[in-house]
PDB file of N, CA and C in Angstrom:
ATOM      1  N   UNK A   1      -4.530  14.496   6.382  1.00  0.00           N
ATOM      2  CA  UNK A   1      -4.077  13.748   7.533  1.00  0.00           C
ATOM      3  C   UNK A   1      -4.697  12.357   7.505  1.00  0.00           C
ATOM      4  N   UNK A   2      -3.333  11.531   7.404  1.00  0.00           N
ATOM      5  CA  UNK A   2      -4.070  10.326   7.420  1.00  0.00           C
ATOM      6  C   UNK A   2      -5.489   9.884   9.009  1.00  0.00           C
ATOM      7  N   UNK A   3      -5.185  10.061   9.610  1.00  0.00           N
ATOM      8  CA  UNK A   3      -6.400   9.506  11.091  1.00  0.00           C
ATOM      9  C   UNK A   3      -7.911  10.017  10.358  1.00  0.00           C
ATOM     10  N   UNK A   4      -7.885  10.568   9.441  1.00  0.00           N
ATOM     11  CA  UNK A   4      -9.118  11.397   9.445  1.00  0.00           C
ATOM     12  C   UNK A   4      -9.889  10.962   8.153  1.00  0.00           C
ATOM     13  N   UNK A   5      -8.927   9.581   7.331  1.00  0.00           N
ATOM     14  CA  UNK A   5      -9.232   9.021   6.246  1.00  0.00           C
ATOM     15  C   UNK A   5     -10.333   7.424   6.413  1.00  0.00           C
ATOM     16  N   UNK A   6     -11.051   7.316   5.713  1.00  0.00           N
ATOM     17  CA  UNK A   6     -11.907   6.226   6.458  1.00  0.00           C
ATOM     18  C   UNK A   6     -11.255   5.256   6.158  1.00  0.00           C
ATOM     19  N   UNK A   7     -10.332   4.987   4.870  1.00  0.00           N
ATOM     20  CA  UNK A   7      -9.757   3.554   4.962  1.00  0.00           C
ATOM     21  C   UNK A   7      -8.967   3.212   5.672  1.00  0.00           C
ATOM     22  N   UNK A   8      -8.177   4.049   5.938  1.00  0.00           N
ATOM     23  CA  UNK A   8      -7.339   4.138   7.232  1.00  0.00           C
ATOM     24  C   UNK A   8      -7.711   3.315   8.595  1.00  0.00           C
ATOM     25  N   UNK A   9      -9.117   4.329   8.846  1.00  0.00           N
ATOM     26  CA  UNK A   9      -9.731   3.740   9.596  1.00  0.00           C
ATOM     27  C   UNK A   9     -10.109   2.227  10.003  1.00  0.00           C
ATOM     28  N   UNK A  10     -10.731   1.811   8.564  1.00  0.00           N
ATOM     29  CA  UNK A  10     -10.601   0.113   8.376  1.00  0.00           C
ATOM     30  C   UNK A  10      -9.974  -0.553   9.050  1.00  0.00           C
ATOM     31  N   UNK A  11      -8.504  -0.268   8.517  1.00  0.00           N
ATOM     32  CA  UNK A  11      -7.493  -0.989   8.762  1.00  0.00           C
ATOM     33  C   UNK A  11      -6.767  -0.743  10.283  1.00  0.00           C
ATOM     34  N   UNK A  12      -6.968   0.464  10.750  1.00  0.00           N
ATOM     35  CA  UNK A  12      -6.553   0.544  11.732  1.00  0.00           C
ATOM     36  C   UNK A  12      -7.256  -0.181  12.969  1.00  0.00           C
ATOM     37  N   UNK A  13      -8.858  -0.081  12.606  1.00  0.00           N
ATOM     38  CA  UNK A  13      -9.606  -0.843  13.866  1.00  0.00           C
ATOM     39  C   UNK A  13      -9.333  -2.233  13.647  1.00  0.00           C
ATOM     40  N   UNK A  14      -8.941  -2.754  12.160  1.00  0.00           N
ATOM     41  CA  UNK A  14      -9.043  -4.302  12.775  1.00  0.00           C
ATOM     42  C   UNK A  14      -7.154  -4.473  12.583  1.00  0.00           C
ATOM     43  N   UNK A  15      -6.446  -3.774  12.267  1.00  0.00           N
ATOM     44  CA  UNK A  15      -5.015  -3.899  12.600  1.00  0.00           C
ATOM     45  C   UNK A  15      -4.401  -2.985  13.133  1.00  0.00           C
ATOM     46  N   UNK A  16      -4.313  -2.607  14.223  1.00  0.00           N
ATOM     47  CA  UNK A  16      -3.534  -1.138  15.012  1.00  0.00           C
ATOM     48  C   UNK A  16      -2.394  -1.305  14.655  1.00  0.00           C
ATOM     49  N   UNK A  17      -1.790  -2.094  14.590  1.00  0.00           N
ATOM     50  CA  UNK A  17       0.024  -2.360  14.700  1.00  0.00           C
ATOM     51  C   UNK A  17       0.096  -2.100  12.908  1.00  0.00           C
ATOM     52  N   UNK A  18      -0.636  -2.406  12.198  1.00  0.00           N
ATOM     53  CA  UNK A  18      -0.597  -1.932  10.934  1.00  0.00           C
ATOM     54  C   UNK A  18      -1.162  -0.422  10.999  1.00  0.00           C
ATOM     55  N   UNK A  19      -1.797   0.067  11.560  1.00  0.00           N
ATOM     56  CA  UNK A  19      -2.186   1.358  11.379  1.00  0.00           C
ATOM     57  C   UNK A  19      -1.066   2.555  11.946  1.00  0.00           C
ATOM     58  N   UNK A  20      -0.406   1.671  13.197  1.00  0.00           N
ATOM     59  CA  UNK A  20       0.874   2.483  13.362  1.00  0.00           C
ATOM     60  C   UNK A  20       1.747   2.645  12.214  1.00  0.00           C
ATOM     61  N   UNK A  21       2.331   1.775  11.593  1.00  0.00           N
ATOM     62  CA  UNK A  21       2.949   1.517  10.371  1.00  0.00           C
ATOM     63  C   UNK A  21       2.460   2.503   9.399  1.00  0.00           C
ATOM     64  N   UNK A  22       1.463   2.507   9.096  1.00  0.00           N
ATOM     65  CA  UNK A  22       0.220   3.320   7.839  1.00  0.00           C
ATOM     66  C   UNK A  22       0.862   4.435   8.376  1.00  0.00           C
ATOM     67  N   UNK A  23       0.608   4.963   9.544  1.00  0.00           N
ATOM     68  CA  UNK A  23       0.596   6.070   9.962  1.00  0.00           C
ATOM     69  C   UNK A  23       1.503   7.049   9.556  1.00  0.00           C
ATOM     70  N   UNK A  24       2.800   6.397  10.361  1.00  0.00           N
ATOM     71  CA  UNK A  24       4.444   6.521  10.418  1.00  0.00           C
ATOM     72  C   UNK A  24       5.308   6.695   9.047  1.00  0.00           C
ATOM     73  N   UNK A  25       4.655   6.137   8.179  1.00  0.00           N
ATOM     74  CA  UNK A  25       5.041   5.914   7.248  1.00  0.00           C
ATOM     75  C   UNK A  25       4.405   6.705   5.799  1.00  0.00           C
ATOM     76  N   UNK A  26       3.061   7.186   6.245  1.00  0.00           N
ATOM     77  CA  UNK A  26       2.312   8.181   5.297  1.00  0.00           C
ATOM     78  C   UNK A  26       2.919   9.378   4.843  1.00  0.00           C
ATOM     79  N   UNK A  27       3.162   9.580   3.889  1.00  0.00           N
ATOM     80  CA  UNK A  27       4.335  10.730   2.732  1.00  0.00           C
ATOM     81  C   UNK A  27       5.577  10.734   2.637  1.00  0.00           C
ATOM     82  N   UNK A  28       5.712   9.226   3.037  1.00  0.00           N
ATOM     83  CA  UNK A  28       7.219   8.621   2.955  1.00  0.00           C
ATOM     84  C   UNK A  28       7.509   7.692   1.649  1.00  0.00           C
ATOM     85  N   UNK A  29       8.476   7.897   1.100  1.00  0.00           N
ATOM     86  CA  UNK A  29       8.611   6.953   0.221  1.00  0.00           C
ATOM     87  C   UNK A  29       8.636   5.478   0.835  1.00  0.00           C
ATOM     88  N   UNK A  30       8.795   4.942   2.106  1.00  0.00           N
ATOM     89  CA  UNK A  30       8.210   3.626   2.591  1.00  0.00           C
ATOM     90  C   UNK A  30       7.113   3.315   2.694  1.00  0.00           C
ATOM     91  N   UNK A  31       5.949   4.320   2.526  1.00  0.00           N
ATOM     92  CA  UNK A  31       4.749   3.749   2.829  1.00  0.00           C
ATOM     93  C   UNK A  31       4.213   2.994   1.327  1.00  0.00           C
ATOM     94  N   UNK A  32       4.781   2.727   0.240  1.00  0.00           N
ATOM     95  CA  UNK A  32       5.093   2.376  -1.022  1.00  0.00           C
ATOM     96  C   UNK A  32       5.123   0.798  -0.725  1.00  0.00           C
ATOM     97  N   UNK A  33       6.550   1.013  -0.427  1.00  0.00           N
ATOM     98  CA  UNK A  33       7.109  -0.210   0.149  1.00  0.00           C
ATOM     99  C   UNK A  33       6.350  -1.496   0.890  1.00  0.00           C
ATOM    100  N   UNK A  34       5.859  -0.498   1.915  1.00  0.00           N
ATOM    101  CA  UNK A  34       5.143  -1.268   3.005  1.00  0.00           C
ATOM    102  C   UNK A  34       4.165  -2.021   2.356  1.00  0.00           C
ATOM    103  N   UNK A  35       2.982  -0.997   1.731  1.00  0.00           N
ATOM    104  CA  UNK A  35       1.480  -1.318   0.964  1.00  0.00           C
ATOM    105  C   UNK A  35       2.113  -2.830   0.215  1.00  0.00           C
ATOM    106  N   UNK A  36       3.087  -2.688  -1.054  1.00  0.00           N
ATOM    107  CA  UNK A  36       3.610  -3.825  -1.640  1.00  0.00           C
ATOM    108  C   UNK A  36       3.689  -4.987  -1.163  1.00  0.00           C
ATOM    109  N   UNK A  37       4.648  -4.481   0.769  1.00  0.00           N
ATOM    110  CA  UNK A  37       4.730  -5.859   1.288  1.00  0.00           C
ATOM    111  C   UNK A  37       3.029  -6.844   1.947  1.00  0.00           C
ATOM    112  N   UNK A  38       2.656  -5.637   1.866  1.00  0.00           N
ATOM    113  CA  UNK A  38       1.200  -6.442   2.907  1.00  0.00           C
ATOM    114  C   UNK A  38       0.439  -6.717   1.806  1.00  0.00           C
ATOM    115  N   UNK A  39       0.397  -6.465   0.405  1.00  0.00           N
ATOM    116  CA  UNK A  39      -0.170  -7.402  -0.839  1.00  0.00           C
ATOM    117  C   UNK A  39       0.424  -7.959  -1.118  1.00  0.00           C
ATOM    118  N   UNK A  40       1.590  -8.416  -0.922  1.00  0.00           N
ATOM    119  CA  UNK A  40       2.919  -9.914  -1.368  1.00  0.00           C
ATOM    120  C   UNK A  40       2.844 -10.774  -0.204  1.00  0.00           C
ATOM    121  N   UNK A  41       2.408 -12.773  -0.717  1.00  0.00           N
ATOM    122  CA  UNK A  41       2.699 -13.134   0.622  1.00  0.00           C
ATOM    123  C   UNK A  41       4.162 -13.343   0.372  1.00  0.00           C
ATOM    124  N   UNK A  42       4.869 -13.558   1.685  1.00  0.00           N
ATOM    125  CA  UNK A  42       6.436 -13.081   1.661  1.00  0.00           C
ATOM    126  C   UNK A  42       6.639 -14.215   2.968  1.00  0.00           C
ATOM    127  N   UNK A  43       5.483 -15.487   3.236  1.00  0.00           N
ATOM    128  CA  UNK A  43       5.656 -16.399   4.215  1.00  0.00           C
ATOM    129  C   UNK A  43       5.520 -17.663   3.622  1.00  0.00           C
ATOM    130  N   UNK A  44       5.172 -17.447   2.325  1.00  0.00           N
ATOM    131  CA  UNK A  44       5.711 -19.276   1.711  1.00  0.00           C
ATOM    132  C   UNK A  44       3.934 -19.604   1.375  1.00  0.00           C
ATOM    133  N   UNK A  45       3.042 -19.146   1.312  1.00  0.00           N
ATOM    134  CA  UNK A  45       1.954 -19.630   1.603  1.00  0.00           C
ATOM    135  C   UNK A  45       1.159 -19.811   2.865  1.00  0.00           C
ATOM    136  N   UNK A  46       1.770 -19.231   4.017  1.00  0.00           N
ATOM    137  CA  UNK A  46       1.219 -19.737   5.329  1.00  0.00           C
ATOM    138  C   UNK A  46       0.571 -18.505   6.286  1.00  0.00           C
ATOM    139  N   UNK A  47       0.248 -17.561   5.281  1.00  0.00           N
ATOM    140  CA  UNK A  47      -0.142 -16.022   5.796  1.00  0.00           C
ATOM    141  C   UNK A  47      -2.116 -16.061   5.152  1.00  0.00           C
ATOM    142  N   UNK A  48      -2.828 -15.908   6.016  1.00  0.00           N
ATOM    143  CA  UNK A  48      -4.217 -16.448   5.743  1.00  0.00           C
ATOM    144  C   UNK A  48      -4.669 -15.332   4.841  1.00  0.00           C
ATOM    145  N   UNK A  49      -4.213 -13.951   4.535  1.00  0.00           N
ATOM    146  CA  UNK A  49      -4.683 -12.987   3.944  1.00  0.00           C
ATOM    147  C   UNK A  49      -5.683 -12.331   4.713  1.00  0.00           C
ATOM    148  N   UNK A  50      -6.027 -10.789   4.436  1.00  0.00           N
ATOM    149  CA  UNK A  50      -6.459  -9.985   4.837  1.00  0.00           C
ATOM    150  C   UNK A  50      -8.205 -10.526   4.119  1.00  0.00           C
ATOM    151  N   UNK A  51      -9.083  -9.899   5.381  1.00  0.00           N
ATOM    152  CA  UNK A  51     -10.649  -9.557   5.022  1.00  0.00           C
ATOM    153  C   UNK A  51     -10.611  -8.814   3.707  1.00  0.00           C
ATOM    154  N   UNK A  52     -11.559  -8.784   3.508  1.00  0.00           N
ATOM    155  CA  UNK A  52     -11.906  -8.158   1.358  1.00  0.00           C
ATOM    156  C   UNK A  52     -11.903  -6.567   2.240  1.00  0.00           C
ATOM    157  N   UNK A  53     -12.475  -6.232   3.160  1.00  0.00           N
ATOM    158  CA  UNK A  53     -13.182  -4.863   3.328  1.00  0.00           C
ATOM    159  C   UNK A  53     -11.366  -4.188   3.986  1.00  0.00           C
ATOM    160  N   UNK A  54     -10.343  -5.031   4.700  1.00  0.00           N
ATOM    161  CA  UNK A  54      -9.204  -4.565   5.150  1.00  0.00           C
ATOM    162  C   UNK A  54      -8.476  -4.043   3.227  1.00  0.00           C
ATOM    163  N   UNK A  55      -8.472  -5.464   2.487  1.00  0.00           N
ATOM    164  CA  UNK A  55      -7.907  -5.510   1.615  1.00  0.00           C
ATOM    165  C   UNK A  55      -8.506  -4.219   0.722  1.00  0.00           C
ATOM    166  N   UNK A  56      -9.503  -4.308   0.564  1.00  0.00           N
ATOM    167  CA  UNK A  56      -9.932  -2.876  -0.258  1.00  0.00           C
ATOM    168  C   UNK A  56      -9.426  -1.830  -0.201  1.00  0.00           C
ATOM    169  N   UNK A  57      -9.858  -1.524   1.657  1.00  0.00           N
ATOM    170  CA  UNK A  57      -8.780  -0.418   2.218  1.00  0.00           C
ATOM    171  C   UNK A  57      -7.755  -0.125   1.775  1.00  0.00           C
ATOM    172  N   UNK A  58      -6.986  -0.947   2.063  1.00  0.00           N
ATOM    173  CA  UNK A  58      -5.695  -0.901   1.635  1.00  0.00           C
ATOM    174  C   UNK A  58      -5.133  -0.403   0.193  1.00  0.00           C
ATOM    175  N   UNK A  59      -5.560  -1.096  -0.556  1.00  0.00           N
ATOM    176  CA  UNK A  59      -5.748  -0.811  -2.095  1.00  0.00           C
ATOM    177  C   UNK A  59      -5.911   0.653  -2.248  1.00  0.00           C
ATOM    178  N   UNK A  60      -7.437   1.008  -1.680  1.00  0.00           N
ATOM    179  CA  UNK A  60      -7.655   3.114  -1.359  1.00  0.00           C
ATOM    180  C   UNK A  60      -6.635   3.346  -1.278  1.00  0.00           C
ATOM    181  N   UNK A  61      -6.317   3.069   0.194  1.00  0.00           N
ATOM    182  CA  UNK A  61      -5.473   3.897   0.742  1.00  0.00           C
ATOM    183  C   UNK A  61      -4.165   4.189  -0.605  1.00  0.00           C
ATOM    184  N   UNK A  62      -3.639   3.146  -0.896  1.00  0.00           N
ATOM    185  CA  UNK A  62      -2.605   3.037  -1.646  1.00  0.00           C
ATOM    186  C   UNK A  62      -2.841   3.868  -2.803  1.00  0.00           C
ATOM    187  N   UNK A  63      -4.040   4.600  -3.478  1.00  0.00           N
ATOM    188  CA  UNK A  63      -4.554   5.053  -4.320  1.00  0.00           C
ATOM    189  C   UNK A  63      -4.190   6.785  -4.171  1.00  0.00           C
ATOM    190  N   UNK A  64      -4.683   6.894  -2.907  1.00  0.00           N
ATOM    191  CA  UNK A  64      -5.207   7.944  -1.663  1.00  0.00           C
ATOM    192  C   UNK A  64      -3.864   8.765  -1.339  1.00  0.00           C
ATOM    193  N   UNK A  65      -2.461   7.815  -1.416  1.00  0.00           N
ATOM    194  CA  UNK A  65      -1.136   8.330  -1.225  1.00  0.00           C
ATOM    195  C   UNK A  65      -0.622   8.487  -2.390  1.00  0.00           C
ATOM    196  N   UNK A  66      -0.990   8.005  -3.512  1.00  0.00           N
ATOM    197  CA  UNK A  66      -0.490   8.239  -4.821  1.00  0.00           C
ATOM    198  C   UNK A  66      -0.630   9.426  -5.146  1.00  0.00           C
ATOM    199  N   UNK A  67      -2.115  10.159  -5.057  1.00  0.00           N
ATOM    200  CA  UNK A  67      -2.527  11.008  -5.353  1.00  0.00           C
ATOM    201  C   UNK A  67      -2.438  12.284  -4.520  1.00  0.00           C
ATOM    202  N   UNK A  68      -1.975  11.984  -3.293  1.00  0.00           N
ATOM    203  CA  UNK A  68      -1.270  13.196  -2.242  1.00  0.00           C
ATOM    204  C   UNK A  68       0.207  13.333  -2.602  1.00  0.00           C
ATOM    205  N   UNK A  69       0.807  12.278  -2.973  1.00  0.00           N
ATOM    206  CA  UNK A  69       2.178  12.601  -2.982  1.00  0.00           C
ATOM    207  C   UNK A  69       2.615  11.597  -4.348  1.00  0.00           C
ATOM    208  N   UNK A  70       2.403  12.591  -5.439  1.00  0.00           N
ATOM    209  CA  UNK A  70       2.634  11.985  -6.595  1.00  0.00           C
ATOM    210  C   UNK A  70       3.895  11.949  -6.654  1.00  0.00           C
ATOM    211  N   UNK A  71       4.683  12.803  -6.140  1.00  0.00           N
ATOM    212  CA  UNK A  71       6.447  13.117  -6.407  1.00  0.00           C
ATOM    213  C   UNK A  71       6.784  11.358  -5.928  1.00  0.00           C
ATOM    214  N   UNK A  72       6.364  10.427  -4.736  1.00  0.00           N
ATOM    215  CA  UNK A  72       6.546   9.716  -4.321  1.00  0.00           C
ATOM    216  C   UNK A  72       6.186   7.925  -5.321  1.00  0.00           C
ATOM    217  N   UNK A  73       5.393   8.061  -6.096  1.00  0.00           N
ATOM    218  CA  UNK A  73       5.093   6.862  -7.313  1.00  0.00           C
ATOM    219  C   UNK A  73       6.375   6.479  -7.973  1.00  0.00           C
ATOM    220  N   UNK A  74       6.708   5.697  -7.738  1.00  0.00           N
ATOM    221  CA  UNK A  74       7.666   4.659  -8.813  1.00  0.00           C
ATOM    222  C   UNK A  74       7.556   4.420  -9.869  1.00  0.00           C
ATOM    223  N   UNK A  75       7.939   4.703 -10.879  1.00  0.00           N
ATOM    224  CA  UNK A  75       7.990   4.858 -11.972  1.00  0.00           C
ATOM    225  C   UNK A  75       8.096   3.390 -12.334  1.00  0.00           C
ATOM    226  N   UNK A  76       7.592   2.567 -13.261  1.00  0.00           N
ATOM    227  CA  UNK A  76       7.201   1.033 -13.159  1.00  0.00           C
ATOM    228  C   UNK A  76       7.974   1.140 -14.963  1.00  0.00           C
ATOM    229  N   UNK A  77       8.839   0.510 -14.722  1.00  0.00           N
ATOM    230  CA  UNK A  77       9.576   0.301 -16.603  1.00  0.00           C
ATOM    231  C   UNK A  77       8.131  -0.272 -16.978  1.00  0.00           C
ATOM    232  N   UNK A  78       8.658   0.239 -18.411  1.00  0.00           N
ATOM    233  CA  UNK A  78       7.152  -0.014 -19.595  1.00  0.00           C
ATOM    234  C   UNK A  78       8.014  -1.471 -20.003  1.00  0.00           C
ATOM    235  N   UNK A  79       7.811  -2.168 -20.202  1.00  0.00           N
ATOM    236  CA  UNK A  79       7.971  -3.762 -20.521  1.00  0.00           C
ATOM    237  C   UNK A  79       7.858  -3.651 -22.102  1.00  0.00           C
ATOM    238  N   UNK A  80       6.820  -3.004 -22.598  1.00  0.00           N
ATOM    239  CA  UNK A  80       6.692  -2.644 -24.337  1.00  0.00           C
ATOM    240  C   UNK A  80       7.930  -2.064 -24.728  1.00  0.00           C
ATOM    241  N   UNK A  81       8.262  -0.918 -24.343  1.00  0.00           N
ATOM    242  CA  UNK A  81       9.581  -0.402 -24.990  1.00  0.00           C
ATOM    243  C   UNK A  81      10.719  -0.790 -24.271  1.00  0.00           C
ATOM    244  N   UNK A  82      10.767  -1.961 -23.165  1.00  0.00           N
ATOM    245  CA  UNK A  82      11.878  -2.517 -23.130  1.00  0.00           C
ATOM    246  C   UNK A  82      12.363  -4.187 -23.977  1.00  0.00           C
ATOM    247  N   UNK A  83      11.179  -4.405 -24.521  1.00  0.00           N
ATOM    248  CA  UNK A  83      10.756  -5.638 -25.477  1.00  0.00           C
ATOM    249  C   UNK A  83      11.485  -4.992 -26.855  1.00  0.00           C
ATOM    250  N   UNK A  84      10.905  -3.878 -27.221  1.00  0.00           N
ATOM    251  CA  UNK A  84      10.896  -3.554 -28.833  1.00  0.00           C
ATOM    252  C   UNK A  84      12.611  -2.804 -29.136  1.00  0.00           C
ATOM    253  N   UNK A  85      13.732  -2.257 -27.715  1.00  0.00           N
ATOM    254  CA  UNK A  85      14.775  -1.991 -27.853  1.00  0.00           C
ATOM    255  C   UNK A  85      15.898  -3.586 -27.779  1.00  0.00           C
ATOM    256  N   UNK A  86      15.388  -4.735 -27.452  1.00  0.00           N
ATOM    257  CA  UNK A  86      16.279  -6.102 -28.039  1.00  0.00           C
ATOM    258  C   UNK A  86      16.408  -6.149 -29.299  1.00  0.00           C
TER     259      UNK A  86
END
């Protein structure tokens, strides 16, 4: 259960509205999604970035759901054997 995870925690005390999100979204194939968007800036440069200790979190966490719900990982094309089939 995510509430009971400390990175979670992190992020939730200094972002609730992100921790709802975390929450809602934990063993969903969006919570993928989400993690991606809050490590992409996606505002042009004008988004100040997260604290190191939120950002870490986050990172866990993202680690933390991989490893609960492996069925849920994206399979990332290998770039090597899409190079060496041209």
């Amino acid at each position: 259960m995510i509430e009971n995870n400390k990175n979670f925690a992190v992020i939730n005390e200094a972002y609730p509205h992100l921790g709802r999100k975390l929450k809602l979204f934990w063993g969903c194939p969006e919570f993928n999604v989400l993690i991606n968007e809050l490590q992409t800036d996606t505002r042009g440069g004008s988004r100040a970035g997260f604290p190191g200790t939120v950002l870490n979190a986050l990172f866990m966490l993202a680690l933390e759901h991989e490893e609960a719900f492996p069925q849920l990982v994206r399979k990332q094309a290998d770039q090597w054997i899409a190079t060496r089939k041209r």
